[in-house]
Protein backbone atom coordinates (compact mmCIF):
# COMPACT_ATOMS: atom_id res chain seq x y z
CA UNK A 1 23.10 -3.31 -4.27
CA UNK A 2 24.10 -6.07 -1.97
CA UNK A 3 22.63 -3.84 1.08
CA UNK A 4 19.23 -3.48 -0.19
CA UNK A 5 17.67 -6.68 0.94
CA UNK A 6 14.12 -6.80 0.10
CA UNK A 7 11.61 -9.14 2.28
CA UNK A 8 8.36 -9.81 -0.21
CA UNK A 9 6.29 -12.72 -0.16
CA UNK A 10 2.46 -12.90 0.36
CA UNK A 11 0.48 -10.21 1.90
CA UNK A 12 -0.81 -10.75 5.11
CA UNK A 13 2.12 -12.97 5.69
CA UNK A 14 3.76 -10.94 8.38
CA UNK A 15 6.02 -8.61 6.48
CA UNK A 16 5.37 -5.46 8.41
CA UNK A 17 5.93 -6.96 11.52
CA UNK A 18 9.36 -8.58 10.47
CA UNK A 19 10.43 -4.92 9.42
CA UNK A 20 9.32 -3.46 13.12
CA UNK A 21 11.45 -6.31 14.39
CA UNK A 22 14.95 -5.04 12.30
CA UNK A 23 14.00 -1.42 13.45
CA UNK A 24 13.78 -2.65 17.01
CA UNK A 25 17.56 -3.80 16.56
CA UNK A 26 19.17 -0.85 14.56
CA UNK A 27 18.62 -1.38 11.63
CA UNK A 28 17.38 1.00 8.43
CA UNK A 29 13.76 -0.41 7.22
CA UNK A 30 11.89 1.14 4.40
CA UNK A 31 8.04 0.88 4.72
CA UNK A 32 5.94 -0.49 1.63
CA UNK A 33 5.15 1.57 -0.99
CA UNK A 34 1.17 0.20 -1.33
CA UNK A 35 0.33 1.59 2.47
CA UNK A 36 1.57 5.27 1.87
CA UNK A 37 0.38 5.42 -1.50
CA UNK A 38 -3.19 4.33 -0.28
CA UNK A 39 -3.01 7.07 2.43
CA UNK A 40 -1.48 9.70 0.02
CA UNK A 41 -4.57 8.48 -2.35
CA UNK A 42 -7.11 8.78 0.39
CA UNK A 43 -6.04 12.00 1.53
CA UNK A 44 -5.85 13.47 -2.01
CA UNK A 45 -8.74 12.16 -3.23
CA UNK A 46 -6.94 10.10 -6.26
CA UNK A 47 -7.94 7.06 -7.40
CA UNK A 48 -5.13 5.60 -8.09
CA UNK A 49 -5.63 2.74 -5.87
CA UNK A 50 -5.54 -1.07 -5.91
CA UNK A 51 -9.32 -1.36 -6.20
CA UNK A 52 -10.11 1.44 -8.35
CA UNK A 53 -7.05 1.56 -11.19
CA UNK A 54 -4.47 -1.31 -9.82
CA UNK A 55 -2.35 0.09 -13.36
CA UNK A 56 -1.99 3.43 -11.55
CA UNK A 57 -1.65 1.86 -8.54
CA UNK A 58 1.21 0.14 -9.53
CA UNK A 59 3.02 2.63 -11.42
CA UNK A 60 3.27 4.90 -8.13
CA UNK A 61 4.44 2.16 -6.52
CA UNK A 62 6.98 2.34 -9.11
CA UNK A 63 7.82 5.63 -8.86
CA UNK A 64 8.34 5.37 -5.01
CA UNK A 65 10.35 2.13 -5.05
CA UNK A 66 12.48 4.54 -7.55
CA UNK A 67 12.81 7.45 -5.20
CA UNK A 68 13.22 4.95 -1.71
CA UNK A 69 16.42 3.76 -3.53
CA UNK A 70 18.00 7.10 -4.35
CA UNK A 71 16.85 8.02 -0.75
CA UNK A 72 18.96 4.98 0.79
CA UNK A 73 22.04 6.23 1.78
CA UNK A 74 24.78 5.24 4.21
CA UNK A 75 26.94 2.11 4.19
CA UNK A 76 24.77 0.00 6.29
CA UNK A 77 22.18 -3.07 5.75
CA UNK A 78 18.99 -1.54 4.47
CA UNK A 79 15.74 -3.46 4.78
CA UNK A 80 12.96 -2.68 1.91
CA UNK A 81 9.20 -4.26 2.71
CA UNK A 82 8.22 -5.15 -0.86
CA UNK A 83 10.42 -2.78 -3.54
CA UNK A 84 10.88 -2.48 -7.28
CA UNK A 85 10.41 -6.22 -8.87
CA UNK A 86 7.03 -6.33 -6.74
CA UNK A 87 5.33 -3.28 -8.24
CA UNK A 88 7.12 -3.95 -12.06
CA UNK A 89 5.14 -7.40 -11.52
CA UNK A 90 1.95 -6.04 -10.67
CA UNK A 91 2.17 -3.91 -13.30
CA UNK A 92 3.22 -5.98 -16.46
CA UNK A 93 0.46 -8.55 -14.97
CA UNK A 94 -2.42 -6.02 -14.88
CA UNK A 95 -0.90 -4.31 -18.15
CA UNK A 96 0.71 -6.98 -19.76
CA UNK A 97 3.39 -3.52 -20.28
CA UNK A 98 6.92 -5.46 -20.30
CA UNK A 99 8.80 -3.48 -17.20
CA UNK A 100 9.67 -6.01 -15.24
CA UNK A 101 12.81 -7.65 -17.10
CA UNK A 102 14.06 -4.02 -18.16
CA UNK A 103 13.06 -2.30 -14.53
CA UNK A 104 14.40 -5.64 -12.64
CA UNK A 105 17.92 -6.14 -14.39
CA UNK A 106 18.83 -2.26 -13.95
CA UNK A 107 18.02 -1.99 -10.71
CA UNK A 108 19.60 -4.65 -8.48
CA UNK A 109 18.69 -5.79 -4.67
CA UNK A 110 20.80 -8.07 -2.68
CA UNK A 111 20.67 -11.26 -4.57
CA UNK A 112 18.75 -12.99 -1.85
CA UNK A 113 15.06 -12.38 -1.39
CA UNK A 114 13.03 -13.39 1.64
CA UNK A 115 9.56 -14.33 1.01
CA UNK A 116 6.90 -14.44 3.51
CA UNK A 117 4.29 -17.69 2.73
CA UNK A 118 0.96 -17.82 2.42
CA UNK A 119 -0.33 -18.00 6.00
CA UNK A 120 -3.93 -17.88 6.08
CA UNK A 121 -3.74 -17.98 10.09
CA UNK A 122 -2.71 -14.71 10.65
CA UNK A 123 -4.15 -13.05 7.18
CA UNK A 124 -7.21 -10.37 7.77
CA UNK A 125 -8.38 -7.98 5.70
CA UNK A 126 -8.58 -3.68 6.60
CA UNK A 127 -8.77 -0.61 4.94
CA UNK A 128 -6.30 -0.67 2.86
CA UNK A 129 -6.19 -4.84 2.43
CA UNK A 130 -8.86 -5.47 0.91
CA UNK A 131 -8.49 -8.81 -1.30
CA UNK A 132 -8.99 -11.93 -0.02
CA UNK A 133 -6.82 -14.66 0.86
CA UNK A 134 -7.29 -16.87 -2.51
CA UNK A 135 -5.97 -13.26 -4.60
CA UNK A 136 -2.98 -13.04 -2.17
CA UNK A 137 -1.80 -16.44 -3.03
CA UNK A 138 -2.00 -15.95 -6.68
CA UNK A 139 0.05 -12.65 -6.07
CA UNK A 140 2.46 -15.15 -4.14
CA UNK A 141 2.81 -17.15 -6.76
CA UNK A 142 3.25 -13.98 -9.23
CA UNK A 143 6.13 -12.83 -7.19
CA UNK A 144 7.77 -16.25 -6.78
CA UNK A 145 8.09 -16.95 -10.61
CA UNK A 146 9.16 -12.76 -11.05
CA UNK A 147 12.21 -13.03 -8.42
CA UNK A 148 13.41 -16.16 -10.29
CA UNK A 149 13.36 -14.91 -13.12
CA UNK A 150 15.17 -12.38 -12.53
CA UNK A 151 17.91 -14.89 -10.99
CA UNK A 152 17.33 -13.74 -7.10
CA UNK A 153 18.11 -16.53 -4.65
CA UNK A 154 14.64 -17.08 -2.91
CA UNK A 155 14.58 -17.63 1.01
CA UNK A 156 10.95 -18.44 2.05
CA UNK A 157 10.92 -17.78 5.84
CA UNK A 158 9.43 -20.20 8.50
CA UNK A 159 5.99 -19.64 9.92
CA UNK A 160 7.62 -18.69 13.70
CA UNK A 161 7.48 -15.47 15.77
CA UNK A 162 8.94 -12.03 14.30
CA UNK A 163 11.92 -12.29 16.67
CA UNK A 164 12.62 -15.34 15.44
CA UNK A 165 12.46 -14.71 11.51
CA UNK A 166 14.41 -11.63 11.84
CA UNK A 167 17.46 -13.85 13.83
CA UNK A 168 16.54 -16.68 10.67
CA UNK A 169 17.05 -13.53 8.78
CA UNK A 170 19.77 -12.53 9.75
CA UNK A 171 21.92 -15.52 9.54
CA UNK A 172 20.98 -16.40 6.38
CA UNK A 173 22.65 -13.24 5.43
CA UNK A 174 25.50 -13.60 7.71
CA UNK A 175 24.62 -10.44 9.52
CA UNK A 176 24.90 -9.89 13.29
CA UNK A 177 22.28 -7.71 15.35
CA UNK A 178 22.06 -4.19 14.27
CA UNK A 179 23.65 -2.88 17.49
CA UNK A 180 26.19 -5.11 17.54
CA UNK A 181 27.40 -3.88 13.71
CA UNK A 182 27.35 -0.61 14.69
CA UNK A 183 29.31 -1.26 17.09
CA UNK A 184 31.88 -2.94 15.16
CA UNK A 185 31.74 0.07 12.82
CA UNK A 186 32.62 2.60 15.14
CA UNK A 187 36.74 3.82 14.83
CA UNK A 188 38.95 2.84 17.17
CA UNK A 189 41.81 4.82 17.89
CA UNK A 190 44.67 4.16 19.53
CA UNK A 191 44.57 6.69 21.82
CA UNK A 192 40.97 7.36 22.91
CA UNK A 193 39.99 10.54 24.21
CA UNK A 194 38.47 10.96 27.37
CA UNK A 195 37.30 13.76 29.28
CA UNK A 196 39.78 14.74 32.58
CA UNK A 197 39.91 12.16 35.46
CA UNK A 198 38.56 9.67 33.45
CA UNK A 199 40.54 6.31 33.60
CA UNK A 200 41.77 4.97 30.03
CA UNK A 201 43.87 2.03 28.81
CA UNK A 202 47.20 2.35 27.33
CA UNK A 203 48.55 0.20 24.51
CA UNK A 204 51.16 -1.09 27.35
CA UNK A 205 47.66 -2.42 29.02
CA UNK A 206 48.73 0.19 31.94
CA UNK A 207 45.79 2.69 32.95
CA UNK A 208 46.25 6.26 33.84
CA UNK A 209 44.01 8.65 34.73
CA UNK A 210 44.17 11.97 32.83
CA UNK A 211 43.79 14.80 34.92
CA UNK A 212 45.35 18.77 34.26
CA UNK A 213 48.31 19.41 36.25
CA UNK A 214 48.73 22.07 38.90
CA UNK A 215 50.33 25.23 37.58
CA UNK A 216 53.86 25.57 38.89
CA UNK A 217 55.83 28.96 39.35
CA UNK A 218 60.35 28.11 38.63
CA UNK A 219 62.26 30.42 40.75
């Protein structure tokens, strides 16, 4: 769907933040599937986590890219931090199961895809990050050869401040800011409706103020 717009790239490249950034504006962000599926995993006890089964791993991400995409509804721009074609990747490369063509063609994202470089300045390790920088790369590089492959229009963003990427964003997609479109969005009628004594413009460009009139008794 042309409103799905996935942002992918390397981890630790500054994906997360970029997303906080379009929710700060207005718009709809889904988080990444890896982060809740390593707290549903920890919580649960399963193991199917990157550094015990990355397979298993994978396939729930799968499952939830899946499920985030029948979730998505609305009209509006839709932001996805990592999605479908990143977990059918990890996948077929820890598998060497061929999902990704099948899984990639059915299931369409906005044809551009913005990827976050490598940017070993700002890339740490935590919990639930636990690869080094050197693995994150290669994944890079997976996920650069699986979006063109799958004929998506890469955009690799600039190494600049979130606020900046998601206006660089933006414009690359020839979106305004998320308030602003909503704005746009709303009806406008020709006649708005206003509560009593409230002053309104006419389509004349005359104003009025609408108030009730006294009750009058004919003799």
């Amino acid at each position: 769907m042309d409103r799905f717009v996935v942002l992918s790239g390397c981890s630790g490249g500054g994906k997360s933040t970029l997303l906080a950034e379009l929710a700060r504006r207005g718009f709809t962000t889904v988080e990444e599937p890896g982060r809740r599926i390593v707290a549903e995993q920890t919580s649960t006890g399963g193991s199917a986590l990157p550094w015990l089964d990355l397979a298993a791993f994978a396939r729930r991400a799968i499952e939830l890219a899946l499920d985030d995409r029948e979730k998505a509804g609305g009209s509006g721009w839709i932001f996805f931090d990592r999605g479908l074609v990143d977990a059918a990747a990890a996948l077929q490369h820890v598998s060497g199961e061929p999902v990704l063509e099948e899984l990639g063609r059915l299931h369409r994202y906005n044809r551009r895809v913005f990827l976050t470089p490598p940017w070993p300045e700002i890339y740490k390790t935590d919990t639930e990050r636990r690869h080094k920088f050197p693995e994150a790369v290669g994944e890079y590089q997976r996920l650069l050869a699986a979006y063109n492959a799958l004929d998506y229009e890469i955009v690799v963003l600039p190494k600049v401040t979130a606020s900046e990427r998601a206006s660089f964003l933006l414009s690359a997609l020839g979106v305004e800011s998320g308030r602003a479109e909503m704005q746009k969005a709303r009806p406008k009628p020709g006649f708005p409706i206003t509560p009593f004594g409230t002053p309104i413009s006419l389509p004349s460009g005359r104003r009025c103020s609408c108030r009730r009139r006294p009750s009058s008794t004919r003799t």
